[in-house]
Protein backbone atom coordinates (compact mmCIF):
# COMPACT_ATOMS: atom_id res chain seq x y z
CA UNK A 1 0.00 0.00 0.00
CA UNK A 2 0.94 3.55 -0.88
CA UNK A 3 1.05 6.03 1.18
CA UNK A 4 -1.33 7.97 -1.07
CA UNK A 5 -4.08 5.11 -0.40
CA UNK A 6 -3.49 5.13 3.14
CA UNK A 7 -6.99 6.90 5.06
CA UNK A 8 -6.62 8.97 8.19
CA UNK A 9 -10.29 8.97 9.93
CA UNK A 10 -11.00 11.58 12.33
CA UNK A 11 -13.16 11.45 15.76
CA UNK A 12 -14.26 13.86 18.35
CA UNK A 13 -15.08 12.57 22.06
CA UNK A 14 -18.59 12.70 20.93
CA UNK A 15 -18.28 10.63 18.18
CA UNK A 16 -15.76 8.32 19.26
CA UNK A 17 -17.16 4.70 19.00
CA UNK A 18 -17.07 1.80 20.83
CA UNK A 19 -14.72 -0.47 18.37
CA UNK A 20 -12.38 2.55 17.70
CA UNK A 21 -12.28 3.13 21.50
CA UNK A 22 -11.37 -1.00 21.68
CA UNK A 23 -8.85 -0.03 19.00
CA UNK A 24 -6.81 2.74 21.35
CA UNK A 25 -6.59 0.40 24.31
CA UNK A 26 -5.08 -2.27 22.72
CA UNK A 27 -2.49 -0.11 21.02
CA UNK A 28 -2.34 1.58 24.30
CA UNK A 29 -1.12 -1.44 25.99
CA UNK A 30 0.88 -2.90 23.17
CA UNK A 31 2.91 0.11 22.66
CA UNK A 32 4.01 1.41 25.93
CA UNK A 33 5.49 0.70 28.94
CA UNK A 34 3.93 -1.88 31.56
CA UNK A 35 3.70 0.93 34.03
CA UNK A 36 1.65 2.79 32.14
CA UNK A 37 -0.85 -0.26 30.90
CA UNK A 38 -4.81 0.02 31.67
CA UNK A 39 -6.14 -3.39 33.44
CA UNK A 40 -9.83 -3.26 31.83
CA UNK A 41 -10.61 -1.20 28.72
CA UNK A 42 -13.43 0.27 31.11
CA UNK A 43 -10.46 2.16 33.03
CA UNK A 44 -9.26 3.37 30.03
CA UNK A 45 -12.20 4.84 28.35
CA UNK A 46 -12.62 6.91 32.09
CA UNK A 47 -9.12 8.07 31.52
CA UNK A 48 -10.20 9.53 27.81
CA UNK A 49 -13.24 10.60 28.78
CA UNK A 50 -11.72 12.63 31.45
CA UNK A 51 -9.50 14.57 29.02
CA UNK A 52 -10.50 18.08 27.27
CA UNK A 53 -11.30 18.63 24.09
CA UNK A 54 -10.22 15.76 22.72
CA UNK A 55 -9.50 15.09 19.10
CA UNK A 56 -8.48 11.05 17.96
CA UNK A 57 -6.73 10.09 14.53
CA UNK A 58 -6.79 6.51 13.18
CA UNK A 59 -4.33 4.75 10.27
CA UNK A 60 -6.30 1.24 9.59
CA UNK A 61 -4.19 -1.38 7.81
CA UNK A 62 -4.79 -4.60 6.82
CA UNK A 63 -2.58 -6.55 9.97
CA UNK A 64 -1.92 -2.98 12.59
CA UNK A 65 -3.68 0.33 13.45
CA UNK A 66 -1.93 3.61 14.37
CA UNK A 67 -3.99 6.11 16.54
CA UNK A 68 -3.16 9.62 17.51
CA UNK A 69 -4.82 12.22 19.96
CA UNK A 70 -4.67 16.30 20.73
CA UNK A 71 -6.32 17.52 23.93
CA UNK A 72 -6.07 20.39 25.83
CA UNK A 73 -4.26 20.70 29.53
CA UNK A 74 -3.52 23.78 31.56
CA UNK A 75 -4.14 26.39 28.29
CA UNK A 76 -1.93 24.38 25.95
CA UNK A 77 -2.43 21.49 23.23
CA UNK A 78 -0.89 18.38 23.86
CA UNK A 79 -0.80 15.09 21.82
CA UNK A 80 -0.26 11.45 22.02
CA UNK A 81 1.03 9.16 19.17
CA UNK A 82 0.96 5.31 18.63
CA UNK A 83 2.03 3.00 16.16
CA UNK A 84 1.48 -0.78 16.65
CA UNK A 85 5.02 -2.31 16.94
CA UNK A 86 4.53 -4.58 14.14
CA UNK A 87 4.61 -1.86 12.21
CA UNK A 88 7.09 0.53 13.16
CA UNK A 89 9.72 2.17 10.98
CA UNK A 90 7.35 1.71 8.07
CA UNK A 91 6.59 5.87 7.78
CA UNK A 92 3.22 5.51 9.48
CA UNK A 93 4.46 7.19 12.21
CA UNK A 94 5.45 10.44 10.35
CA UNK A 95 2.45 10.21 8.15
CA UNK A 96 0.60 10.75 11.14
CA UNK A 97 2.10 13.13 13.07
CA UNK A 98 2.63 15.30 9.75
CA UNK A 99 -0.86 15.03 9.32
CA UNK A 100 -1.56 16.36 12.86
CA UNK A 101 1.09 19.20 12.15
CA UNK A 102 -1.08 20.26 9.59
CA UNK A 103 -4.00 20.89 11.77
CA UNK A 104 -2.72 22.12 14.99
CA UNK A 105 -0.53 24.66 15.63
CA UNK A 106 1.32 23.90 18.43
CA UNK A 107 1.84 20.35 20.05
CA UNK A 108 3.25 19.59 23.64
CA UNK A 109 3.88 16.10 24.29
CA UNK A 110 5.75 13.69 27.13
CA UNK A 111 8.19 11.64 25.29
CA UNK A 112 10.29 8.90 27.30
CA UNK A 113 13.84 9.78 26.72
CA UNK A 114 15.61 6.33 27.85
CA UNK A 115 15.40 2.83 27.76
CA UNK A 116 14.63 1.45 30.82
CA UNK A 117 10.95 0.15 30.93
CA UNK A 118 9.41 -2.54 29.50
CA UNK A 119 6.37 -3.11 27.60
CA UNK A 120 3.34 -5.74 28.69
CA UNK A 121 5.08 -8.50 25.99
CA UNK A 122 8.06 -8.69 27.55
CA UNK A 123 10.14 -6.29 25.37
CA UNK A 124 12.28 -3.21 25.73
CA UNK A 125 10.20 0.39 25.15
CA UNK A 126 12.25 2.05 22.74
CA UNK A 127 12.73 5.90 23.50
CA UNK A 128 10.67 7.73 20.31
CA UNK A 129 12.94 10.78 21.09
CA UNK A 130 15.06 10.45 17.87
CA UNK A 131 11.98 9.86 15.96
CA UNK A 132 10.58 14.26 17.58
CA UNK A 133 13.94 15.17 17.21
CA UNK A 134 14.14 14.48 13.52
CA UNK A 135 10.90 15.60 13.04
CA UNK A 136 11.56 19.20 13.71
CA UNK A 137 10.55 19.08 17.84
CA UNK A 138 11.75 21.02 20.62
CA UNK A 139 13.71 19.18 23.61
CA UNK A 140 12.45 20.96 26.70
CA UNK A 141 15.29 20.00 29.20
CA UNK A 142 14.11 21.71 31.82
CA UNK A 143 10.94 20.72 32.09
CA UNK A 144 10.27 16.62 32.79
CA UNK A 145 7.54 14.76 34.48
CA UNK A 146 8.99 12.42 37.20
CA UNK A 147 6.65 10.21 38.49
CA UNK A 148 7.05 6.56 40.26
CA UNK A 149 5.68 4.72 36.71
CA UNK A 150 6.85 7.36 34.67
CA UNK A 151 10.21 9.66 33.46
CA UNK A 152 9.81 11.95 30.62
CA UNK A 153 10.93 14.88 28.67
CA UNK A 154 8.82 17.56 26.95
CA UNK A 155 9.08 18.35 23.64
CA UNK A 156 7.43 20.73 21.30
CA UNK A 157 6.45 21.39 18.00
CA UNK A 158 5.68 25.11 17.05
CA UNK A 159 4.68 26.60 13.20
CA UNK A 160 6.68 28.55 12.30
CA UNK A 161 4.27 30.69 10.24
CA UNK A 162 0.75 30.34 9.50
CA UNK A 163 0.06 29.77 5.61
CA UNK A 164 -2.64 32.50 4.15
CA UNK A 165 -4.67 31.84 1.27
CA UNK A 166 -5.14 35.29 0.60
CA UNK A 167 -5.49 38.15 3.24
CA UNK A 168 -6.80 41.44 3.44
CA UNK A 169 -5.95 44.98 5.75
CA UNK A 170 -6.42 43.31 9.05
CA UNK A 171 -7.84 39.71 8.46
CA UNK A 172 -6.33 36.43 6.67
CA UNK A 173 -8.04 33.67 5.29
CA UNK A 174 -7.57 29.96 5.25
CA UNK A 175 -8.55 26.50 5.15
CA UNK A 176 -10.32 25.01 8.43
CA UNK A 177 -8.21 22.83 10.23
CA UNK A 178 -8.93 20.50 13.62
CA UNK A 179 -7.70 23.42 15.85
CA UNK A 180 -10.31 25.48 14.77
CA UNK A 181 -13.05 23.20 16.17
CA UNK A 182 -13.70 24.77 19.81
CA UNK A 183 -13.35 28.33 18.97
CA UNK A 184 -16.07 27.73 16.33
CA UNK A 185 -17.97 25.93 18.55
CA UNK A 186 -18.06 28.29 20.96
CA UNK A 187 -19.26 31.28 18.66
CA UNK A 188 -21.58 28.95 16.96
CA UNK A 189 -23.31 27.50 20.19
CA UNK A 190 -23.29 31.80 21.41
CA UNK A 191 -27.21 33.20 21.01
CA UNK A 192 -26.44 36.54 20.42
CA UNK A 193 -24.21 35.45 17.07
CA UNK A 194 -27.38 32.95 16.25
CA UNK A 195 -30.28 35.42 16.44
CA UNK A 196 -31.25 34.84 13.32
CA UNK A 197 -30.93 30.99 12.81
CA UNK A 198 -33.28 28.28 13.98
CA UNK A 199 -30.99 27.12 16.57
CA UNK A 200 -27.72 27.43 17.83
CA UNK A 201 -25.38 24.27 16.48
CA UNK A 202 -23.12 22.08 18.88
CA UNK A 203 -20.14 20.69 18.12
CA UNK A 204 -20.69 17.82 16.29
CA UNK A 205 -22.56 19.97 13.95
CA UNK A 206 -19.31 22.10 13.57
CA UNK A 207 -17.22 19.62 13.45
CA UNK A 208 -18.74 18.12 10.15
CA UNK A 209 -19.35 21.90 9.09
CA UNK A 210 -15.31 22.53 9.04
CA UNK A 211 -15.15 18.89 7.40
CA UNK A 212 -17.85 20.10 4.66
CA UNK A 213 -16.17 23.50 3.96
CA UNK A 214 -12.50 22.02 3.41
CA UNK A 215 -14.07 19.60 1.18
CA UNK A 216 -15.73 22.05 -0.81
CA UNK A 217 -12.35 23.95 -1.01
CA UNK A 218 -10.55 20.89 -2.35
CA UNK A 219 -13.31 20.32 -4.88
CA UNK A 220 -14.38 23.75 -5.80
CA UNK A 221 -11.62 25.75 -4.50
CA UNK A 222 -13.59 28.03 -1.89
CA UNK A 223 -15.80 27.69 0.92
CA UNK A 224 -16.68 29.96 3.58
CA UNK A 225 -13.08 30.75 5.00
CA UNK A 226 -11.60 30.53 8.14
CA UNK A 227 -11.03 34.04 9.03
CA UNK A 228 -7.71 34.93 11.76
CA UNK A 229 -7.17 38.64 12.80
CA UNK A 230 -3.75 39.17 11.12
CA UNK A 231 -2.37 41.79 14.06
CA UNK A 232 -2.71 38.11 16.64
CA UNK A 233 -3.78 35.11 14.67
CA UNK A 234 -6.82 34.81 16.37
CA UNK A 235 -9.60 32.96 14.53
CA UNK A 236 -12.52 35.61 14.35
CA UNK A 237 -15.13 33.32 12.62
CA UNK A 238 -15.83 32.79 8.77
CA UNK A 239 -16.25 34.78 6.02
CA UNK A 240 -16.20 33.00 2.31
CA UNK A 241 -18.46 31.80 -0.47
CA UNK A 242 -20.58 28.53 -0.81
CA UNK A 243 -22.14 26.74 -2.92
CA UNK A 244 -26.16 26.92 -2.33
CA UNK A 245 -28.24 23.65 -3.35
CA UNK A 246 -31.20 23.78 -1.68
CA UNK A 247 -34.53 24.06 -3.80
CA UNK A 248 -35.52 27.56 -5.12
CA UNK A 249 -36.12 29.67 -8.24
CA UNK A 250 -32.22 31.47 -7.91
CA UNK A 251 -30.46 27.90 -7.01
CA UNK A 252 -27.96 26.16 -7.42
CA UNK A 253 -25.97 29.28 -6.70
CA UNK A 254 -22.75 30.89 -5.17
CA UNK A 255 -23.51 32.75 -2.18
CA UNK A 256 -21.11 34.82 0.48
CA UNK A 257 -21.65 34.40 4.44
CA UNK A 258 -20.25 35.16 7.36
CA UNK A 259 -20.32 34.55 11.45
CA UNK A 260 -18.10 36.41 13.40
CA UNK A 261 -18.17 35.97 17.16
CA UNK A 262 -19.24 39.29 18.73
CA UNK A 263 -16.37 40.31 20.60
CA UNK A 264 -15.49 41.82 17.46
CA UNK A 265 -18.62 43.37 16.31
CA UNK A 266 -18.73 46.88 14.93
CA UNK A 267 -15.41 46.76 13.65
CA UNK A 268 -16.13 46.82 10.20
CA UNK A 269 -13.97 43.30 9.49
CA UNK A 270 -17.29 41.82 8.04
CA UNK A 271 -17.41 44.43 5.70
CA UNK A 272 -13.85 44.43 4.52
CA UNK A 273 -13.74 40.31 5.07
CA UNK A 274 -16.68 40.46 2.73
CA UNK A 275 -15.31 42.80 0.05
CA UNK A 276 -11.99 40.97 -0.17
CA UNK A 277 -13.76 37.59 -0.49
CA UNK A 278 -15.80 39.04 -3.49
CA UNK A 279 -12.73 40.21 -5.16
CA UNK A 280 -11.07 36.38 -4.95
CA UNK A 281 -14.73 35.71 -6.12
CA UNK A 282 -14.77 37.09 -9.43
CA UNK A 283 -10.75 38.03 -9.93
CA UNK A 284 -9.20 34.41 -8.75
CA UNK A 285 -12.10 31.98 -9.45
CA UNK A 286 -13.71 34.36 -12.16
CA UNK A 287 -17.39 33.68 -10.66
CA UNK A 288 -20.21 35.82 -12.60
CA UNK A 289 -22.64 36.28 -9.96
CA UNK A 290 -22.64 36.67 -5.62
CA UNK A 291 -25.84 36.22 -4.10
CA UNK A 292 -26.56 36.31 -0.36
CA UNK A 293 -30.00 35.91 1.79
CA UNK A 294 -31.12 36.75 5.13
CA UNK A 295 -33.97 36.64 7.12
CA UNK A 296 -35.67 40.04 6.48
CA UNK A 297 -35.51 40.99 10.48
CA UNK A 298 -31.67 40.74 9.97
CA UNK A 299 -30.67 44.05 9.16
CA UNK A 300 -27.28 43.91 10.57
CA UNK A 301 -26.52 41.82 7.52
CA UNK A 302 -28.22 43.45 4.67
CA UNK A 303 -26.52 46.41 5.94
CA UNK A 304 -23.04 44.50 5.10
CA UNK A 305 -24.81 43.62 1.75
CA UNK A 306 -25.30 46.72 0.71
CA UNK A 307 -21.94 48.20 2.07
CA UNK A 308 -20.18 45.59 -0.59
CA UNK A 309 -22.12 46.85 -3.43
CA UNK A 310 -24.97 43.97 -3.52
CA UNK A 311 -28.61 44.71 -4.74
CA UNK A 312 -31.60 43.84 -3.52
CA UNK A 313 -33.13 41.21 -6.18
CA UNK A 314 -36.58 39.84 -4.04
CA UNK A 315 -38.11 39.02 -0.75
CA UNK A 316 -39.33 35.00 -1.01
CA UNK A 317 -39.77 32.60 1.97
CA UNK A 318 -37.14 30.07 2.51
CA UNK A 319 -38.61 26.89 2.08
CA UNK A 320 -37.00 25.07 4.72
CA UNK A 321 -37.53 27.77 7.75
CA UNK A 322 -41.37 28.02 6.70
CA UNK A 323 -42.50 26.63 9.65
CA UNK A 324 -40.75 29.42 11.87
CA UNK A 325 -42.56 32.90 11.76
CA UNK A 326 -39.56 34.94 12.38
CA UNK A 327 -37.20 33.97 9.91
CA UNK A 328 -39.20 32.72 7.11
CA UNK A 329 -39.79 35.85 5.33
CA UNK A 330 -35.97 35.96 3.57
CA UNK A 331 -34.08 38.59 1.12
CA UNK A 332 -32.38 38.01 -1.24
CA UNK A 333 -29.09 40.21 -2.31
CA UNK A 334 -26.91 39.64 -5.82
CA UNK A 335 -23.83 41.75 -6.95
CA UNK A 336 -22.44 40.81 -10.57
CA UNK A 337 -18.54 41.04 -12.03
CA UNK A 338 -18.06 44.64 -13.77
């Protein structure tokens, strides 16, 4: 098998299931030291349920598994990596941790710098130091975890700089990546920044939204965009173009969104978010036509229409909000390439 063919599957603690929960202990206990074995998988899936903001990564091959996790502990992201022994020194290892570079940030981890425990079967734990070293971590000398089962190093892998797809005065513009998943969360489960949706939407609703928009991006090449103020690199929200396929006289069309949480409100980085977005619209991907709807009690955001130049086209009910009195009654918005 090619690396190419090989399938990284992603999970959230909400979503993890019982076989790929069955998967990490086993690993668990292969891998490392006896010390730091689980006796019953029951005690194990405590231990991960007891961790923050988790995030799991699976390799499946044909004869071994490889599993990864990021969590958060005391305000920083920290990870976990495992590679079934039968398999190691085959590249799985690095496929998987590059991967996980690619969608966080920053990763903290306890590596076991020496060679003096051994695992459940019998043999020797071999220190993965070498392995962080060579791929571009951080020994943290001065800081080790010394415990009666356990002696370990930190390490630390830091981007060096955060790849733009295009930016604007004060805002960049990306793909979505795992790290994004609480912050987005959080301003998508926030009622004021809802107002004018059915509902707010919980995590695993985001967490398939920021898997939906990077698809769309790989197959269309936009979506709505994850949005990071430039002056910080905080992640403000989204602000992008979609593809809309619901059922209506104006569809299938492209239309431009955005949700930014409300700390920065009244700002103006909606407006200029939105007007940069419309210029990669029609300059880079040389689209025709930009539509965007609202609810008509939304006037926050037909303001930001009309700021960027759009036209009202109609008012028309949205088919699938009929039911809800408030936002039912819709406008629509279109601005067309000069």
């Amino acid at each position: 098998m090619s690396y190419s063919e090989i399938i990284i599957t992603k999970a959230i603690a909400e979503t993890l299931q019982a076989e790929q929960q069955k998967i990490i202990y086993q690993l668990w206990n292969a891998a490392y030291p006896a010390g730091l074995a689980f006796d019953h998988q029951q005690q194990f899936e405590n231990y991960l349920k007891g961790l923050k903001n988790a995030q799991h990564y699976f390799i499946q091959l044909e004869n071994a598994n490889a599993w990864a996790m990021v969590f958060e502990r005391d305000g920083e992201r920290w990870f976990a990596l495992i590679v079934d022994p039968k398999v190691h020194a085959k590249g799985i290892g690095k496929l998987l941790l590059d991967f996980l570079k690619s969608e966080h940030p920053v990763l903290n981890g306890w590596v076991i710098d020496h060679h003096l425990y051994q695992r459940k079967d019998g043999q020797m734990y071999r220190s993965p130091l070498e392995f962080y070293v060579k791929n571009a971590f951080e020994i943290k000398k001065d800081t080790r975890l010394e415990l009666p089962h356990l002696s370990a190093v930190k390490v630390q892998w830091r981007e060096k700089e955060i790849h733009y797809l295009f930016k604007s005065e004060h805002l960049g513009f990306r793909k979505w990546r795992d790290a994004d998943l609480e912050a987005m969360a959080q301003i998508s489960s926030d009622q004021v920044v809802m107002e004018f949706f059915p509902s707010v939407q919980d995590k695993i609703y985001v967490f398939d939204f920021l898997r939906r928009m990077n698809e769309e991006y790989h197959e269309n090449g936009f979506c709505y965009f994850a949005v990071d103020l430039l002056s910080n690199g905080e992640l403000l929200g989204f602000i992008g173009i979609h593809e809309q396929t619901f059922v209506s006289d104006f569809t299938p069309c492209i239309d431009i969104g955005w949700r930014l949480k409300k700390e920065v409100w009244n700002r103006g980085y909606a407006t200029e978010g939105a007007k940069r977005c419309l210029r990669f619209a029609f300059e880079d991907m040389n689209l025709k036509k930009i539509y965007s709807m609202t609810p008509k009690v939304n006037l926050k955001s037909q303001r930001i229409m009309q700021k960027i130049g759009m036209q009202k086209v109609k008012d028309f009910v949205l088919e699938f909000l009929k039911e809800d009195e408030r936002l039912k009654d819709c406008v629509l918005y279109l601005i067309e390439k000069d």
